[in-house]
Protein backbone atom coordinates (compact mmCIF):
# COMPACT_ATOMS: atom_id res chain seq x y z
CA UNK A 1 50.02 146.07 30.25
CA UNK A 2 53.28 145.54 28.04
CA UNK A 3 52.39 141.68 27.67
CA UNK A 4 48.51 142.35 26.34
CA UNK A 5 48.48 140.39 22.59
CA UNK A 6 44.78 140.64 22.08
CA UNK A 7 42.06 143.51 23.25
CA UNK A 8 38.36 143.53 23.43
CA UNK A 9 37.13 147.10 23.66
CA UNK A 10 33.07 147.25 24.25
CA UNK A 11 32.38 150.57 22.13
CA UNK A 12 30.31 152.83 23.29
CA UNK A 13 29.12 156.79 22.67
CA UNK A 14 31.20 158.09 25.61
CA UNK A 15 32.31 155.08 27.76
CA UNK A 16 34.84 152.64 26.70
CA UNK A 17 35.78 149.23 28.21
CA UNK A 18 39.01 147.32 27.48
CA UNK A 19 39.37 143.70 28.13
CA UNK A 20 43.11 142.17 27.64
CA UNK A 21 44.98 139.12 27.54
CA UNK A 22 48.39 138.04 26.87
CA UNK A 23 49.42 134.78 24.88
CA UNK A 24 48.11 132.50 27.64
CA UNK A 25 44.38 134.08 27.43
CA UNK A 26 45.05 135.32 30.81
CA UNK A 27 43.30 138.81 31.71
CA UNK A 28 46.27 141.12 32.32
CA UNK A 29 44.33 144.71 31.23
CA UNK A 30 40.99 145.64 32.54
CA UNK A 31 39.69 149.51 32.24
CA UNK A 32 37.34 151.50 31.50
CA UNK A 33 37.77 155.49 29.89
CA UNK A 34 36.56 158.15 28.50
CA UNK A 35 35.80 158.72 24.87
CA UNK A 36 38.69 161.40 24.81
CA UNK A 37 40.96 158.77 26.25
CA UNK A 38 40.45 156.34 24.76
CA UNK A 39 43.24 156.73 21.86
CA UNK A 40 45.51 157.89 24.13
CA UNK A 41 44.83 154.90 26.18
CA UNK A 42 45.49 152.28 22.81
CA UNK A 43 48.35 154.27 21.84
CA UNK A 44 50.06 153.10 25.30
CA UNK A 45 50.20 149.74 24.63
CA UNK A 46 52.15 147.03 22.59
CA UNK A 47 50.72 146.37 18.89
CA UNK A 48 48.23 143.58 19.29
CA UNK A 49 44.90 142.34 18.17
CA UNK A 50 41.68 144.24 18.57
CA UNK A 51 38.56 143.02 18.26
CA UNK A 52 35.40 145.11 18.42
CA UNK A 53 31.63 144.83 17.65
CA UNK A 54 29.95 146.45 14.74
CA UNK A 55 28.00 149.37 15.48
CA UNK A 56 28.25 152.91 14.88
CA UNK A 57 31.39 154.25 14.69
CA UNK A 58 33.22 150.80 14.68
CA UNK A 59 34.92 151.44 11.34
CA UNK A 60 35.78 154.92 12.63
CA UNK A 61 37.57 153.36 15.50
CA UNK A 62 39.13 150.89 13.54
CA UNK A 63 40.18 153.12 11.01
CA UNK A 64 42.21 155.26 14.33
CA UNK A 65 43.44 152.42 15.82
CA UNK A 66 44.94 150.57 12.45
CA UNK A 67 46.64 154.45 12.35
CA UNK A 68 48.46 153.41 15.69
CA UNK A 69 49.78 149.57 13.94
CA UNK A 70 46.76 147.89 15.90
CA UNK A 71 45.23 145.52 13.89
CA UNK A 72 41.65 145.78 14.20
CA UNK A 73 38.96 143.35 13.44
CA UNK A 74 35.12 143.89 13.80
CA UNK A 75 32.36 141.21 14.63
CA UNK A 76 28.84 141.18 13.84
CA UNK A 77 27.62 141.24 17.26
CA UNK A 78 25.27 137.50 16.83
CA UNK A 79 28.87 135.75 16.82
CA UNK A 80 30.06 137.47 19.57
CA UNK A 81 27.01 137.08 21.94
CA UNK A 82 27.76 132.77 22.45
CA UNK A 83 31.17 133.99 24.12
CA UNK A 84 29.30 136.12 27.20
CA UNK A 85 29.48 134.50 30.26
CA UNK A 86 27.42 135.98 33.64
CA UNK A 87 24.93 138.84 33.17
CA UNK A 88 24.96 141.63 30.81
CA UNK A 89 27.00 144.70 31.74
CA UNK A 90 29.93 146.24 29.85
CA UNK A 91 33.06 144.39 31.59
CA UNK A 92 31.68 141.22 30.83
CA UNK A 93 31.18 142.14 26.83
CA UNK A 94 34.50 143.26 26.27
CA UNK A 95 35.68 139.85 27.43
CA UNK A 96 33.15 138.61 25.19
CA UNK A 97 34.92 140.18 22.48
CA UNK A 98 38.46 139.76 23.53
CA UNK A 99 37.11 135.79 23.67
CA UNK A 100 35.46 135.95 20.08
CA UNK A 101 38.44 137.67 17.97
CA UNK A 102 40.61 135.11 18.94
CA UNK A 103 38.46 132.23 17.38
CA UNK A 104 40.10 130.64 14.27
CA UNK A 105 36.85 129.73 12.80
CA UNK A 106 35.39 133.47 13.77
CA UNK A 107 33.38 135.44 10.65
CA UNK A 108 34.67 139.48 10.25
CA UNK A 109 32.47 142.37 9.20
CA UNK A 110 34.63 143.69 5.99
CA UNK A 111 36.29 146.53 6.97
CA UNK A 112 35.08 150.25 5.04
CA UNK A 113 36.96 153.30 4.09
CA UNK A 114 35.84 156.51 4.16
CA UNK A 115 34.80 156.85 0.66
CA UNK A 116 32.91 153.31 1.46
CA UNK A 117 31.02 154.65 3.83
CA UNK A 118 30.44 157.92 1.92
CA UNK A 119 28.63 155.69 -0.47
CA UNK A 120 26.52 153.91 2.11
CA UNK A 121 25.51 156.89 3.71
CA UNK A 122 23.92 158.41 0.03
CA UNK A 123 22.17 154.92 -0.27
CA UNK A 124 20.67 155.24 3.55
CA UNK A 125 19.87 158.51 3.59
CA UNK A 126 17.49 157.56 -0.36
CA UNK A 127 15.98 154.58 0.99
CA UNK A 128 14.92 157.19 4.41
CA UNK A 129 13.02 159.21 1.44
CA UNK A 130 11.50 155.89 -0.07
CA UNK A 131 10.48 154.66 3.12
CA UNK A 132 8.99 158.35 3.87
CA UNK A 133 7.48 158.24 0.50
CA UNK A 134 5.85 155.33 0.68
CA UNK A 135 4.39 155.56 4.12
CA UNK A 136 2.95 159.24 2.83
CA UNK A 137 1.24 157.27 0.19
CA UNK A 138 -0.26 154.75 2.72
CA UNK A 139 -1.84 157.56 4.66
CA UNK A 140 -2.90 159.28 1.46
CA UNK A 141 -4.36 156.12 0.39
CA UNK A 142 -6.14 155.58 4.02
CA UNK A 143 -7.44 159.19 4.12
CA UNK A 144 -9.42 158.42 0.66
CA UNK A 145 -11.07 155.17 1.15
CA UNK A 146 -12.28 156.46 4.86
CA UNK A 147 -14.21 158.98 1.88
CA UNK A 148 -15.00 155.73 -0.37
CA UNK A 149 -12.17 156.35 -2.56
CA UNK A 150 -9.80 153.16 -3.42
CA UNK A 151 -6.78 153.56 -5.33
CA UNK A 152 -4.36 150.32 -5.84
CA UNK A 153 -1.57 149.18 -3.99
CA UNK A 154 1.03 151.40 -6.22
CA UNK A 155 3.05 154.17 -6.11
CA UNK A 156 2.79 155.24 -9.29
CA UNK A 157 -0.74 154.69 -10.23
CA UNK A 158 -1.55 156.60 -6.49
CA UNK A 159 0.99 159.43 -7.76
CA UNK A 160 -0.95 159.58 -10.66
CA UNK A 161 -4.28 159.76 -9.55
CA UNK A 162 -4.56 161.67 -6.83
CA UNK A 163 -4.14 165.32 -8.06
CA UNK A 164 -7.04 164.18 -10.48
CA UNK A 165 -9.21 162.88 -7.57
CA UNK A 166 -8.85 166.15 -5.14
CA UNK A 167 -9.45 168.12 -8.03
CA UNK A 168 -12.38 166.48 -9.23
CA UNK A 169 -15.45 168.20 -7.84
CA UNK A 170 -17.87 165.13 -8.81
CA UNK A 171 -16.39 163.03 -5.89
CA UNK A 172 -17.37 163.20 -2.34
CA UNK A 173 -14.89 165.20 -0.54
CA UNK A 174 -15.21 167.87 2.09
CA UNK A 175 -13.22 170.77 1.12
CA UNK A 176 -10.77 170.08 4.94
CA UNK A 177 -10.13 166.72 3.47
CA UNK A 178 -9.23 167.42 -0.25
CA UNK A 179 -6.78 170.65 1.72
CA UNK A 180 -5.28 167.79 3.29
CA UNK A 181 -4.36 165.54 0.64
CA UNK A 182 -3.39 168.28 -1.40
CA UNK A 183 -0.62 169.43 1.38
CA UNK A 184 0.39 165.65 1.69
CA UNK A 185 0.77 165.03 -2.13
CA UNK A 186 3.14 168.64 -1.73
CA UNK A 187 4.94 167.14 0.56
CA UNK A 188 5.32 163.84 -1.32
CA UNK A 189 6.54 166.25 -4.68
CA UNK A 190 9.28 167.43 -2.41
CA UNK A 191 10.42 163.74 -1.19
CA UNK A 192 10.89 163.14 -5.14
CA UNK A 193 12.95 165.61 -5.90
CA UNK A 194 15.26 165.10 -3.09
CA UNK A 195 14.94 161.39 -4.46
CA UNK A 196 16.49 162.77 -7.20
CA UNK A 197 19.45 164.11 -6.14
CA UNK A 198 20.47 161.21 -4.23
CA UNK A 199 20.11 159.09 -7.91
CA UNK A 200 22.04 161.82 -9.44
CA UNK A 201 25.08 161.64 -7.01
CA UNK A 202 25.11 157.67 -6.87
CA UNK A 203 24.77 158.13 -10.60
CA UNK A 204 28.10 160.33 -10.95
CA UNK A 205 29.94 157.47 -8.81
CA UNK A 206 28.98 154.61 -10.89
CA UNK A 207 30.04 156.55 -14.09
CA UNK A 208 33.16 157.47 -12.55
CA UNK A 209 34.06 153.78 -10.85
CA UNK A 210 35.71 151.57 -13.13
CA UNK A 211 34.60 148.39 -10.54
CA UNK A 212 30.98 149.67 -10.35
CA UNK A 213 31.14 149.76 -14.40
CA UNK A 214 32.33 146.48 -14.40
CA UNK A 215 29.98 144.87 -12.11
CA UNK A 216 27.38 146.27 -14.05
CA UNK A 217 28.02 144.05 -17.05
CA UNK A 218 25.95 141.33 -15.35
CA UNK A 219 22.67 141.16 -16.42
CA UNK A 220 20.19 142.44 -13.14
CA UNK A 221 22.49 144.67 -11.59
CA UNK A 222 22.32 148.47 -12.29
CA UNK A 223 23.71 151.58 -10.56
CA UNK A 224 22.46 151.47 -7.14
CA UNK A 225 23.09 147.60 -7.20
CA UNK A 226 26.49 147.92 -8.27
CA UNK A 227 27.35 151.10 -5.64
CA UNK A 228 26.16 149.59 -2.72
CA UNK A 229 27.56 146.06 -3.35
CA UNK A 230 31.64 147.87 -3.57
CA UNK A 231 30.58 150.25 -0.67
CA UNK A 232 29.55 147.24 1.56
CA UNK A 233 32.25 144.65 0.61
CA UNK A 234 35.30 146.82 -1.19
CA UNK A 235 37.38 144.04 -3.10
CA UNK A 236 35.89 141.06 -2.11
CA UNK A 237 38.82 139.75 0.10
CA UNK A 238 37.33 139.42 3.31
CA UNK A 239 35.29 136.64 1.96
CA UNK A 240 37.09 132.86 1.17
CA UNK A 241 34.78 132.59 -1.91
CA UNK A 242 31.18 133.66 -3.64
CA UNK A 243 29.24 131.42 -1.56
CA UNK A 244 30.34 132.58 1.60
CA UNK A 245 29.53 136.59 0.27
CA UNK A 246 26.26 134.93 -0.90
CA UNK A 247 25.36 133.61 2.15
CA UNK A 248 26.80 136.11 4.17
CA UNK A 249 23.95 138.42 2.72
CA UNK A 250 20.90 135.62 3.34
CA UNK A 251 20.81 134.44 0.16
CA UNK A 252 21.36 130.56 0.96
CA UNK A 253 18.52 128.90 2.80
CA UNK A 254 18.09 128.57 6.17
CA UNK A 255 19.05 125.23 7.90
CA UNK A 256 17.39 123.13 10.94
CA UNK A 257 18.87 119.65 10.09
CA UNK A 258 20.28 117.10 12.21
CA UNK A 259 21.51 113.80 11.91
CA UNK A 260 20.94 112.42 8.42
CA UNK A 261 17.76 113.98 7.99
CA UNK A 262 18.52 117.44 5.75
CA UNK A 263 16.32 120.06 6.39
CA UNK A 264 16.39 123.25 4.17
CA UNK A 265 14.25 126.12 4.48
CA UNK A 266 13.72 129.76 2.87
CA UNK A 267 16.42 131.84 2.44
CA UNK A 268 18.11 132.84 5.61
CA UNK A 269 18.06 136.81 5.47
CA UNK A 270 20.71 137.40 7.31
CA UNK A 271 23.05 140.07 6.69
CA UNK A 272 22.50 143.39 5.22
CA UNK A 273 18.66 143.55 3.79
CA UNK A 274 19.01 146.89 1.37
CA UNK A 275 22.20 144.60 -0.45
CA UNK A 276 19.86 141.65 -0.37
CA UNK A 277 16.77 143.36 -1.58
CA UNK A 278 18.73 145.45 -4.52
CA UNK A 279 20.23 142.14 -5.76
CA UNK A 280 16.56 139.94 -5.54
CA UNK A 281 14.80 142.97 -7.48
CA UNK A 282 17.88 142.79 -10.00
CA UNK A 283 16.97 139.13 -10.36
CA UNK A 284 13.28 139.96 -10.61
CA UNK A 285 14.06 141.81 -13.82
CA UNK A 286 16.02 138.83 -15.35
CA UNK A 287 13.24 136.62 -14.47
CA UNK A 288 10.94 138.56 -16.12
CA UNK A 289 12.79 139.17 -19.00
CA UNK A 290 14.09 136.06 -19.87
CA UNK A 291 11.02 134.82 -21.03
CA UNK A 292 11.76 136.62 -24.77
CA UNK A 293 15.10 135.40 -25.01
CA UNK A 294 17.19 132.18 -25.76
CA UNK A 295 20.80 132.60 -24.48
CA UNK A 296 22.04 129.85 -22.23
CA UNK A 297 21.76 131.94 -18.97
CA UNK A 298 18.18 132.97 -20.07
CA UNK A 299 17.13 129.21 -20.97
CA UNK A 300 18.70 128.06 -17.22
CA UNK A 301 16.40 130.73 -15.96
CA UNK A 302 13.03 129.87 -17.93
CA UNK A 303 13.79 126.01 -16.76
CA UNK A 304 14.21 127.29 -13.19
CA UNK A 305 10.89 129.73 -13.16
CA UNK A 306 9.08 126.22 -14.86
CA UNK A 307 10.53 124.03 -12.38
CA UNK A 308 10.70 125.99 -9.32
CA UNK A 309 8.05 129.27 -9.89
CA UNK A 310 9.34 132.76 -10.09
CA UNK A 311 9.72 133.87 -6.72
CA UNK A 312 12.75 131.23 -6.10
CA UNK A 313 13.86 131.67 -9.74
CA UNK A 314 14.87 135.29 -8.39
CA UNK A 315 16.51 134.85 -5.64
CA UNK A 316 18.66 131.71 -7.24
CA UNK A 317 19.43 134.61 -9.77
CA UNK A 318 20.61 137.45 -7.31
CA UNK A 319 22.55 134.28 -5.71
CA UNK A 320 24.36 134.13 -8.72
CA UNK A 321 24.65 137.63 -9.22
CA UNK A 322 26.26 137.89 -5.82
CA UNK A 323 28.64 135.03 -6.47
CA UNK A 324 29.46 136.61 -9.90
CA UNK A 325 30.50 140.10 -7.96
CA UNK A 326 32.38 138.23 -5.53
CA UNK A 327 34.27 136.89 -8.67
CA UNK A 328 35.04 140.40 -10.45
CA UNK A 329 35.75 141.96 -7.06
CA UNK A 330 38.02 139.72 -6.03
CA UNK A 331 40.39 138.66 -9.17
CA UNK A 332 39.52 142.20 -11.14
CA UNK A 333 38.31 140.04 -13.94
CA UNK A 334 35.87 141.12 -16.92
CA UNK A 335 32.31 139.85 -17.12
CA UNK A 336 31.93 137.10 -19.91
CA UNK A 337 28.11 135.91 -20.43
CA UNK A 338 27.58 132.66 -21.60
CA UNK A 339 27.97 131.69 -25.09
């Protein structure tokens, strides 16, 4: 046990296996605890590497381990899964793991604090809501054009009409039906409001961040963009530049080349989608406003949209955008448009 240098511990909710080797990568550690061992267990041996996969409660764990001297690194679990070997079962992934960490060229999750993950937990538990919200409006939606009734595909225009349609006596509804869209579009007013609250609080932390102010001096990126991007990847130093954080959130395209014959394809879409799609929305905004302008970063943007169409005009925008963050994050610089 004294001569382990590097540990893979396969996380788990109450079972724990360790995997351990010492500087010759031979296995000198193998167990497998309880969750209320598990620190006790750590504690025990000599400070050394830990790897781990990213899943719930990883950055807890890491944050209790790094209290011990461990250092602790965490894998998205796609790199990890190359270095199994044999069939699936728990002692076999921690050695994936304890394999993985050890791999110069290997790619680490950034790690989070609490207040980090404080943050990510107010921009889960809103896009829950909108996800709620929006599948109430499908159903709502459904339930009126069984009855003949078609409203358009959105959310506001369906918000806005349908307390005028279930209150309109003129259109064919049974009095069951227009009871049930009524208690529906209740339901939907309270979604809102707790909406609401959640943009309020991630509203008082990007007014009292200095980095989320910051960030937000580049055009497309807001509150909620600028919130989520420092709760997801704190200071920037986990990535070697702004194309790796750019393509570490699927913003590059996606590869199948070989040889001399280059193949690129859409953009990837890997990493975390909510950071991706808050970014390409951002861009979606520049895109369309850049039309009425004639700085340089709005003319590089018109000649993109003419050249390329607007879909992949946005996304080369939240590329930027993300590449631009990386930038600020990183050196603590101020955002200077384009003269």
């Amino acid at each position: 046990m004294t001569e382990v240098t590097v540990l893979g511990i396969d996380l788990a909710k109450n079972i724990f296996q360790l995997h351990g080797v010492n500087r010759a990568g031979r296995c000198v550690f193998k167990r497998r605890v309880m969750r209320d061992q598990l620190i006790q267990v750590v504690a025990q041996l000599p400070i050394c590497l830990i790897g781990v996969e990213a899943c719930t409660g990883a950055f807890y764990w890491q944050r209790r381990f790094e209290e011990l001297g461990h250092t602790v690194k965490v894998m998205a679990p796609q790199y990890v899964r190359p270095f199994g070997r044999g069939q699936k079962n728990d002692s076999n992934d921690a050695e994936a793991i304890c394999t993985a960490v050890k791999q110069p060229n290997m790619r680490f999750v950034p790690n989070k604090t609490t207040e980090q993950q404080d943050i990510q937990a107010i921009h889960r538990a809103r896009q829950r809501l909108v996800n709620h919200r929006t599948a109430l409006i499908s159903q709502m939606r459904g339930l009126l054009l069984e009855r003949g009734v078609a409203i358009a595909k959105s959310a506001s225009r369906a918000q806005r009409l349908i307390p005028h349609i279930i209150a309109d006596p003129g259109i064919d509804l049974t009095e069951v039906t227009r009871e049930i869209i009524g208690t529906l579009f209740a339901f939907l007013l309270q979604i809102n409001e707790k909406i609401k609250i959640f943009d309020r609080k991630i509203n008082v932390i990007f007014r009292t961040s200095p980095v989320c102010q910051r960030i937000a001096k580049v055009s497309g990126v807001g509150p909620k963009t600028a919130t989520a991007m420092v709760a997801a990847v704190g200071n920037g130093r986990d990535f070697k530049n702004g194309r790796h954080m750019a393509a570490w959130m699927g913003l590059v395209p996606r590869q199948h080349s070989s040889g001399d014959r280059q193949v690129l394809m859409g953009i990837s879409k890997r990493g975390s989608q909510s950071l991706r799609t808050l970014l390409v929305h951002g861009g979606r905004a520049v895109v369309r406003t850049a039309a009425k302008k004639t700085d340089p970063r709005s003319q590089w943007v018109n000649q993109l949209r003419e050249r390329r169409g607007y879909n992949r005009a946005a996304v080369a925008v939240a590329n930027k955008n993300a590449r631009i963050i990386w930038a600020l994050l990183r050196h603590g610089d101020e955002y200077r448009a384009a003269i």
